[in-house]
N, C-alpha and C. Protein backbone atom coordinates (compact mmCIF):
# COMPACT_ATOMS: atom_id res chain seq x y z
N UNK A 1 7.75 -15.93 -3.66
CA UNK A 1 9.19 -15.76 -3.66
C UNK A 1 9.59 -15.00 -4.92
N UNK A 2 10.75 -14.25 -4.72
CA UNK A 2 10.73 -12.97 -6.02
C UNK A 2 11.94 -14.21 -6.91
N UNK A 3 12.10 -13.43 -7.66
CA UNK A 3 13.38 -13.98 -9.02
C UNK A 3 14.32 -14.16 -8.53
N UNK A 4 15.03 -13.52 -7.50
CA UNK A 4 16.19 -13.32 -6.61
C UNK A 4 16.29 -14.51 -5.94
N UNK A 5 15.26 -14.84 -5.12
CA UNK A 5 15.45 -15.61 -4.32
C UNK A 5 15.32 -16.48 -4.79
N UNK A 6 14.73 -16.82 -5.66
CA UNK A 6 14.53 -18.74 -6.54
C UNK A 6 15.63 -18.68 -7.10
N UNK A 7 16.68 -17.60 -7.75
CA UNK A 7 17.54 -18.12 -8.09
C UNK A 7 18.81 -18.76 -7.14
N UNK A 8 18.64 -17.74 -5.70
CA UNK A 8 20.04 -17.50 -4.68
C UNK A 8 19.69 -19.41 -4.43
N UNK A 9 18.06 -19.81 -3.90
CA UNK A 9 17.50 -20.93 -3.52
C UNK A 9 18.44 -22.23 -4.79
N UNK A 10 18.01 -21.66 -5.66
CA UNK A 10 18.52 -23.07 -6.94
C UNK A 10 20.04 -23.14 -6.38
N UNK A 11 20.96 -22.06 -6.60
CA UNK A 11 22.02 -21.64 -6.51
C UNK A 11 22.71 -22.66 -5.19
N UNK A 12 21.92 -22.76 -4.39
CA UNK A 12 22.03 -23.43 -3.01
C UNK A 12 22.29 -24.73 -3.40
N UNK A 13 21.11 -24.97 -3.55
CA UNK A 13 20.84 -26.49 -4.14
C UNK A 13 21.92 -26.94 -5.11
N UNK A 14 22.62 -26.39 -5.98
CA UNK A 14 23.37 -26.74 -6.73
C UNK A 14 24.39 -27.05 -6.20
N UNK A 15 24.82 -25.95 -5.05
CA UNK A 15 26.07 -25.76 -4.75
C UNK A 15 26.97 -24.69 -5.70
N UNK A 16 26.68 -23.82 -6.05
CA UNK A 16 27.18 -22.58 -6.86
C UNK A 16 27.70 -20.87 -6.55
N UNK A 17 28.54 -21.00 -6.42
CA UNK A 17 29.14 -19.53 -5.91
C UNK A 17 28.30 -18.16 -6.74
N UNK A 18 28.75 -17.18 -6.09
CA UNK A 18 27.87 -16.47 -6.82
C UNK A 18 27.74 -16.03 -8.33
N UNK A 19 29.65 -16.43 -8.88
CA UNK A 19 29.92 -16.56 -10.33
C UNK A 19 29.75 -18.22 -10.92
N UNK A 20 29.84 -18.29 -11.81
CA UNK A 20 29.82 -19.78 -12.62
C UNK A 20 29.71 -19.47 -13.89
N UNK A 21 30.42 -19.92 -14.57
CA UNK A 21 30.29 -20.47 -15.88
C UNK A 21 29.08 -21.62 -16.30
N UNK A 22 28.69 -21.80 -17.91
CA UNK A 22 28.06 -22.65 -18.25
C UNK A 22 28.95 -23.56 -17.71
N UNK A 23 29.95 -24.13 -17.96
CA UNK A 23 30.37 -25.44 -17.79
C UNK A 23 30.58 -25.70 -15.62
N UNK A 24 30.31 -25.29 -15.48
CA UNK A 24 30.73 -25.09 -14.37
C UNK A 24 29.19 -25.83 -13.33
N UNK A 25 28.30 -25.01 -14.12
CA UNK A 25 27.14 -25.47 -13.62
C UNK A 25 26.78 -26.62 -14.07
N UNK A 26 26.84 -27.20 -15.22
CA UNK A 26 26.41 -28.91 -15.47
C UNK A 26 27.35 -29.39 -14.94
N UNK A 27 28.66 -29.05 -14.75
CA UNK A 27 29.11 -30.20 -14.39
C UNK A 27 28.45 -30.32 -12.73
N UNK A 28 28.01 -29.63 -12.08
CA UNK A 28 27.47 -29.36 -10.46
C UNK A 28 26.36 -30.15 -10.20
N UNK A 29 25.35 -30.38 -11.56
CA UNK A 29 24.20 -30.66 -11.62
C UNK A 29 24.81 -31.90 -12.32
N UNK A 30 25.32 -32.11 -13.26
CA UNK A 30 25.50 -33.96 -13.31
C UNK A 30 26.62 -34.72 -12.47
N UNK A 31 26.75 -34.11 -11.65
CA UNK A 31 27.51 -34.64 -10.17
C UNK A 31 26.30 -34.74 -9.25
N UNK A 32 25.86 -33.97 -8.80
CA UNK A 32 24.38 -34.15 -7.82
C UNK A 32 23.60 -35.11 -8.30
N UNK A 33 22.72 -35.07 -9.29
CA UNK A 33 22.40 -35.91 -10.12
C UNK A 33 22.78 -38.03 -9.67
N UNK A 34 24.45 -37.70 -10.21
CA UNK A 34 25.23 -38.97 -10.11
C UNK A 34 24.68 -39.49 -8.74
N UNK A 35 25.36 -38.38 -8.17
CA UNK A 35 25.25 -38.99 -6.15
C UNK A 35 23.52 -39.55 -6.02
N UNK A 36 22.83 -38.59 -6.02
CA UNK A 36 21.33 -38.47 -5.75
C UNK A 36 20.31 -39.51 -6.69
N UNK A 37 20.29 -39.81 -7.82
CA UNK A 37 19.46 -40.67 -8.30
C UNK A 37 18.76 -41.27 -7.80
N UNK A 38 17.82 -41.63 -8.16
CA UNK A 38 17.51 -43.14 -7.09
C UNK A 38 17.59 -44.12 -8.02
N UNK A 39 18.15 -44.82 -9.27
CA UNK A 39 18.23 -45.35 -10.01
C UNK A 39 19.40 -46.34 -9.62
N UNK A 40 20.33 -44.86 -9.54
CA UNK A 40 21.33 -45.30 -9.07
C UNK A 40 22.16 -46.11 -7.73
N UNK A 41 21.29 -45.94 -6.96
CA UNK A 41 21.56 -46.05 -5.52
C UNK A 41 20.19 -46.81 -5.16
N UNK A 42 20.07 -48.19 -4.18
CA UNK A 42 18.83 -48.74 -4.18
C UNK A 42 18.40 -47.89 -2.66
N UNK A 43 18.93 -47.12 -1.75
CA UNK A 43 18.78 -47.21 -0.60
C UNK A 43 17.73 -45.89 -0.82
N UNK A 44 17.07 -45.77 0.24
CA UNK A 44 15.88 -44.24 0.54
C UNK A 44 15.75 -44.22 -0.81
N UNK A 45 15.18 -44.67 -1.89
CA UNK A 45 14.80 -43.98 -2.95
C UNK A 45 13.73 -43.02 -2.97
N UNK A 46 12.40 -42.91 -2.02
CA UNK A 46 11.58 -41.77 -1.75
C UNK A 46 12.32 -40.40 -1.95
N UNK A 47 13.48 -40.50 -0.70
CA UNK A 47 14.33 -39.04 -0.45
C UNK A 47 14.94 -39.09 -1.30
N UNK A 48 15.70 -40.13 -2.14
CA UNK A 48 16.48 -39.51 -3.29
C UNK A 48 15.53 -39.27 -4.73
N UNK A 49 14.78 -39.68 -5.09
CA UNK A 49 13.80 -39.44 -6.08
C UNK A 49 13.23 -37.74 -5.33
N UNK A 50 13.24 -37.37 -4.48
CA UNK A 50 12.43 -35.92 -4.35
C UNK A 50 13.46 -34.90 -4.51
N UNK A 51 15.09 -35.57 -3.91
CA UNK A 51 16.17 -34.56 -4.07
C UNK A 51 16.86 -34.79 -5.77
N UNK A 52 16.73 -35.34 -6.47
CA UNK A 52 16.98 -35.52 -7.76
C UNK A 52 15.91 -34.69 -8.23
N UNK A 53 14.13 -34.40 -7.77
CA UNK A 53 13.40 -33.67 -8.45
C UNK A 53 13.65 -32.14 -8.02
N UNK A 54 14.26 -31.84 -6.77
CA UNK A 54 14.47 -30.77 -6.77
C UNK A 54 15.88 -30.45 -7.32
N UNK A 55 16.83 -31.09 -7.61
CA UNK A 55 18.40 -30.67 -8.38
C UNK A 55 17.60 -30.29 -9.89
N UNK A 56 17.18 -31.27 -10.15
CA UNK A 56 16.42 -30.79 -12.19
C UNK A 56 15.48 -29.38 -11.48
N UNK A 57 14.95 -29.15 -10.85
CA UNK A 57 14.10 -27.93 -10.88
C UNK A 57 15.03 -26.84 -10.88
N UNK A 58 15.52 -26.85 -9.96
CA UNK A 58 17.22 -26.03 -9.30
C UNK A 58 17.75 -25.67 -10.41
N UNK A 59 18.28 -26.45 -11.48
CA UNK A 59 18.74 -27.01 -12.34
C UNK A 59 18.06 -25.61 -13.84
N UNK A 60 16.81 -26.31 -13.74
CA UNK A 60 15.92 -25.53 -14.92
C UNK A 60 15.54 -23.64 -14.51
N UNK A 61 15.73 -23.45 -12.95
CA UNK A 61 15.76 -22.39 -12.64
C UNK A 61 17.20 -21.20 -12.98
N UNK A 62 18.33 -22.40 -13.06
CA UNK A 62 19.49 -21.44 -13.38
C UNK A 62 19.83 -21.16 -14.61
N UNK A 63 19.04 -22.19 -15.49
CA UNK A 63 19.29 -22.45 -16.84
C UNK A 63 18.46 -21.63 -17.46
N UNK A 64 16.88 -21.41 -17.03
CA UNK A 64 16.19 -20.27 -17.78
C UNK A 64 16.89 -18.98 -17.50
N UNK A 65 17.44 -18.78 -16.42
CA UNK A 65 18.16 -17.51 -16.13
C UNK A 65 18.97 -16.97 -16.88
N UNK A 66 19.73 -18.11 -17.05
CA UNK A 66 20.94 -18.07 -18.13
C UNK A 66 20.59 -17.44 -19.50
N UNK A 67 19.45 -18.32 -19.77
CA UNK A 67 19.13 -18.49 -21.31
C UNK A 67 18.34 -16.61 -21.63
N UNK A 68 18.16 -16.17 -20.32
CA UNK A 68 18.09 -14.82 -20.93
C UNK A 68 18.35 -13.57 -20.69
N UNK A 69 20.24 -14.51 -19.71
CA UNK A 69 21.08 -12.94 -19.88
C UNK A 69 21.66 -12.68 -20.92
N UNK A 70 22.26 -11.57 -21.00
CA UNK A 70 22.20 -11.17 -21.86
C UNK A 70 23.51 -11.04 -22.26
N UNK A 71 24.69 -11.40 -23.06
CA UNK A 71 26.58 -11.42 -22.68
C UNK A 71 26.80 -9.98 -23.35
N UNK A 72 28.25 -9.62 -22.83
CA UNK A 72 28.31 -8.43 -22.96
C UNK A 72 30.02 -9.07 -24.03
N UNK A 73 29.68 -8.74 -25.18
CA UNK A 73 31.48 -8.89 -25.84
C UNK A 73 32.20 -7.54 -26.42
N UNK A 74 32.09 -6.79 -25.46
CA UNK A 74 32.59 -5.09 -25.45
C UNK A 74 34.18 -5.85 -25.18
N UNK A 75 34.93 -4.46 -25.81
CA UNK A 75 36.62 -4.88 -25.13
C UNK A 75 36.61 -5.17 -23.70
N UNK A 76 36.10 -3.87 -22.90
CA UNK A 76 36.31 -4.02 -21.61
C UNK A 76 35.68 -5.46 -21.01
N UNK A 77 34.67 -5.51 -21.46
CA UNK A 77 34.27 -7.15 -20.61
C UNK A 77 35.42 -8.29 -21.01
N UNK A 78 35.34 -8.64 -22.08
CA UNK A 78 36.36 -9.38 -22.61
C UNK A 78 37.52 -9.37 -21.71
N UNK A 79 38.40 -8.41 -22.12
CA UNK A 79 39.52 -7.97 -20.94
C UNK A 79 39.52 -8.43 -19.72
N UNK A 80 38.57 -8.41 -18.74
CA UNK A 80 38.34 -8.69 -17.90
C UNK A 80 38.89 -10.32 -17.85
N UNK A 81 38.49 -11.04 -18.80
CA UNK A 81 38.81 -12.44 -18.21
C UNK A 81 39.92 -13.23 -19.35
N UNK A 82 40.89 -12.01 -19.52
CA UNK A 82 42.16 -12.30 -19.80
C UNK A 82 43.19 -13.36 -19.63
N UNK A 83 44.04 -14.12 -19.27
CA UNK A 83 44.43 -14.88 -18.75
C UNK A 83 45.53 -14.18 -18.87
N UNK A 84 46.85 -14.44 -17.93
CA UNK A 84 47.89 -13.75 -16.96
C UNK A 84 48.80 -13.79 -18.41
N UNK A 85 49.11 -14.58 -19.41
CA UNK A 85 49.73 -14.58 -20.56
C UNK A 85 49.16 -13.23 -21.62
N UNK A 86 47.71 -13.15 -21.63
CA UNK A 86 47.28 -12.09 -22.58
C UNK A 86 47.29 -10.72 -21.92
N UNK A 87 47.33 -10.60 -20.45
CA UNK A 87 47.75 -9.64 -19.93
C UNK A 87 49.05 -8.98 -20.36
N UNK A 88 50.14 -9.87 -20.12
CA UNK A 88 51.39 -9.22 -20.40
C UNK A 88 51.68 -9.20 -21.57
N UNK A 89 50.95 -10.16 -22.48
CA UNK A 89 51.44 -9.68 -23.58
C UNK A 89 50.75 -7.90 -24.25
N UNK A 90 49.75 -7.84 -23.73
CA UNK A 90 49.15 -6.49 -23.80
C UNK A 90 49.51 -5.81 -23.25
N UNK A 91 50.31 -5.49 -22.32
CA UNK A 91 50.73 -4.74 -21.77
C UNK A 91 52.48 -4.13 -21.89
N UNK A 92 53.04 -5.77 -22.26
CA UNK A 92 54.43 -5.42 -23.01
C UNK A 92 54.59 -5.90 -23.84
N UNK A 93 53.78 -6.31 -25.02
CA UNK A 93 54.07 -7.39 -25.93
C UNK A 93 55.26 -6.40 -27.31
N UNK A 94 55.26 -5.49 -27.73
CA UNK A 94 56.08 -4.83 -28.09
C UNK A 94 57.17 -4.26 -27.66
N UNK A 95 57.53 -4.23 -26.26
CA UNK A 95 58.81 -3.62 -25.67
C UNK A 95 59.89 -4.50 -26.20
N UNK A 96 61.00 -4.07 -26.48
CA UNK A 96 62.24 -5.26 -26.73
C UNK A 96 63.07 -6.11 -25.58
N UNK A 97 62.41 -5.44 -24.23
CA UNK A 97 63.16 -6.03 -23.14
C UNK A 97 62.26 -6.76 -22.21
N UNK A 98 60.74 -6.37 -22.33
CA UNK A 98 59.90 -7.06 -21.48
C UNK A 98 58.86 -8.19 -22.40
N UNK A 99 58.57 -7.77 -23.84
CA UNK A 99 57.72 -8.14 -24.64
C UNK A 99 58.65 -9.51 -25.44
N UNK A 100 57.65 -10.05 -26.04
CA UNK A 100 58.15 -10.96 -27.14
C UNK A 100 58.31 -10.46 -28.19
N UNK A 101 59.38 -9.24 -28.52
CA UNK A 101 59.31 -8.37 -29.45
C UNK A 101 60.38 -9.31 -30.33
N UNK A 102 59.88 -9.81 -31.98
CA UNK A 102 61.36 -10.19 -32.82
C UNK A 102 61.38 -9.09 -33.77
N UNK A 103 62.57 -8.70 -33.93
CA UNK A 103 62.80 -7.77 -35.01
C UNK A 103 62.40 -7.97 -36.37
N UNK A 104 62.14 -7.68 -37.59
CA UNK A 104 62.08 -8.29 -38.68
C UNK A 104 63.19 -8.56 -39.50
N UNK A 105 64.06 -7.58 -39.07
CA UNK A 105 65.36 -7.65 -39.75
C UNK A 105 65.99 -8.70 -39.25
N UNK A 106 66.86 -9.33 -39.88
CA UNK A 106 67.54 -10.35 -39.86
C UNK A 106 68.80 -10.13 -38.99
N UNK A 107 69.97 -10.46 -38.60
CA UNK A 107 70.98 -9.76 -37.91
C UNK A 107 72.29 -10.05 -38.55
C-alpha cells in the first residue's frame, strides 16, 4: 500500500475530512479511543482491544505525517485563514466610513 493510501485508510479510521487541524485530530482519536477501549467497556473486549489497536496505529500514521509537513507562514498562506473580522479590517480598516478609522485629532 503506497503513503496515500495508509494515510486516506488512517484518515477513515479516524473519521477525518480531508482538512484537519492538530487539534482537531486528537480530539477524533481521544473520542474513539473513549468509545472503543476495552478497559473501558467490559463487553467484546477481543473486538474492542483490536479496534483501539487499530485507532493508535491510524492515529501514529497521521501523526508521523504531520510531524513532517512542512507549514508554510508566507503572507499569502496566513491570509488564507483569516477570520471574517481580520478580513475587513484589511480590507477597510482605514476608510472613515467603512473602517474603524479614529482620527488623532481631538474634535
Amino acid at each position: 500500500m503506497g503513503k496515500y493510501e495508509e494515510i486516506k485508510k488512517a484518515r477513515g479510521i479516524l473519521g477525518l475530512d480531508e482538512y484537519a487541524t492538530l487539534k482537531e485530530i486528537k480530539n477524533k482519536y481521544r473520542a474513539l479511543l473513549k468509545e472503543w477501549h476495552p478497559d473501558l467497556h467490559k463487553k467484546n473486549k477481543a473486538v474492542r482491544k483490536e479496534k483501539t489497536i487499530e485507532i493508535i496505529n491510524a492515529y501514529k500514521t497521521i501523526m508521523d505525517y504531520c510531524e513532517q509537513y512542512r507549514f508554510s507562514f508566507s503572507r499569502e498562506e496566513v491570509e488564507k485563514y483569516f477570520s471574517p473580522e481580520e478580513l475587513w479590517a484589511k480590507q477597510f480598516g482605514k476608510d472613515p466610513i467603512w473602517g474603524n478609522y479614529q482620527d488623532d485629532e481631538p474634535a
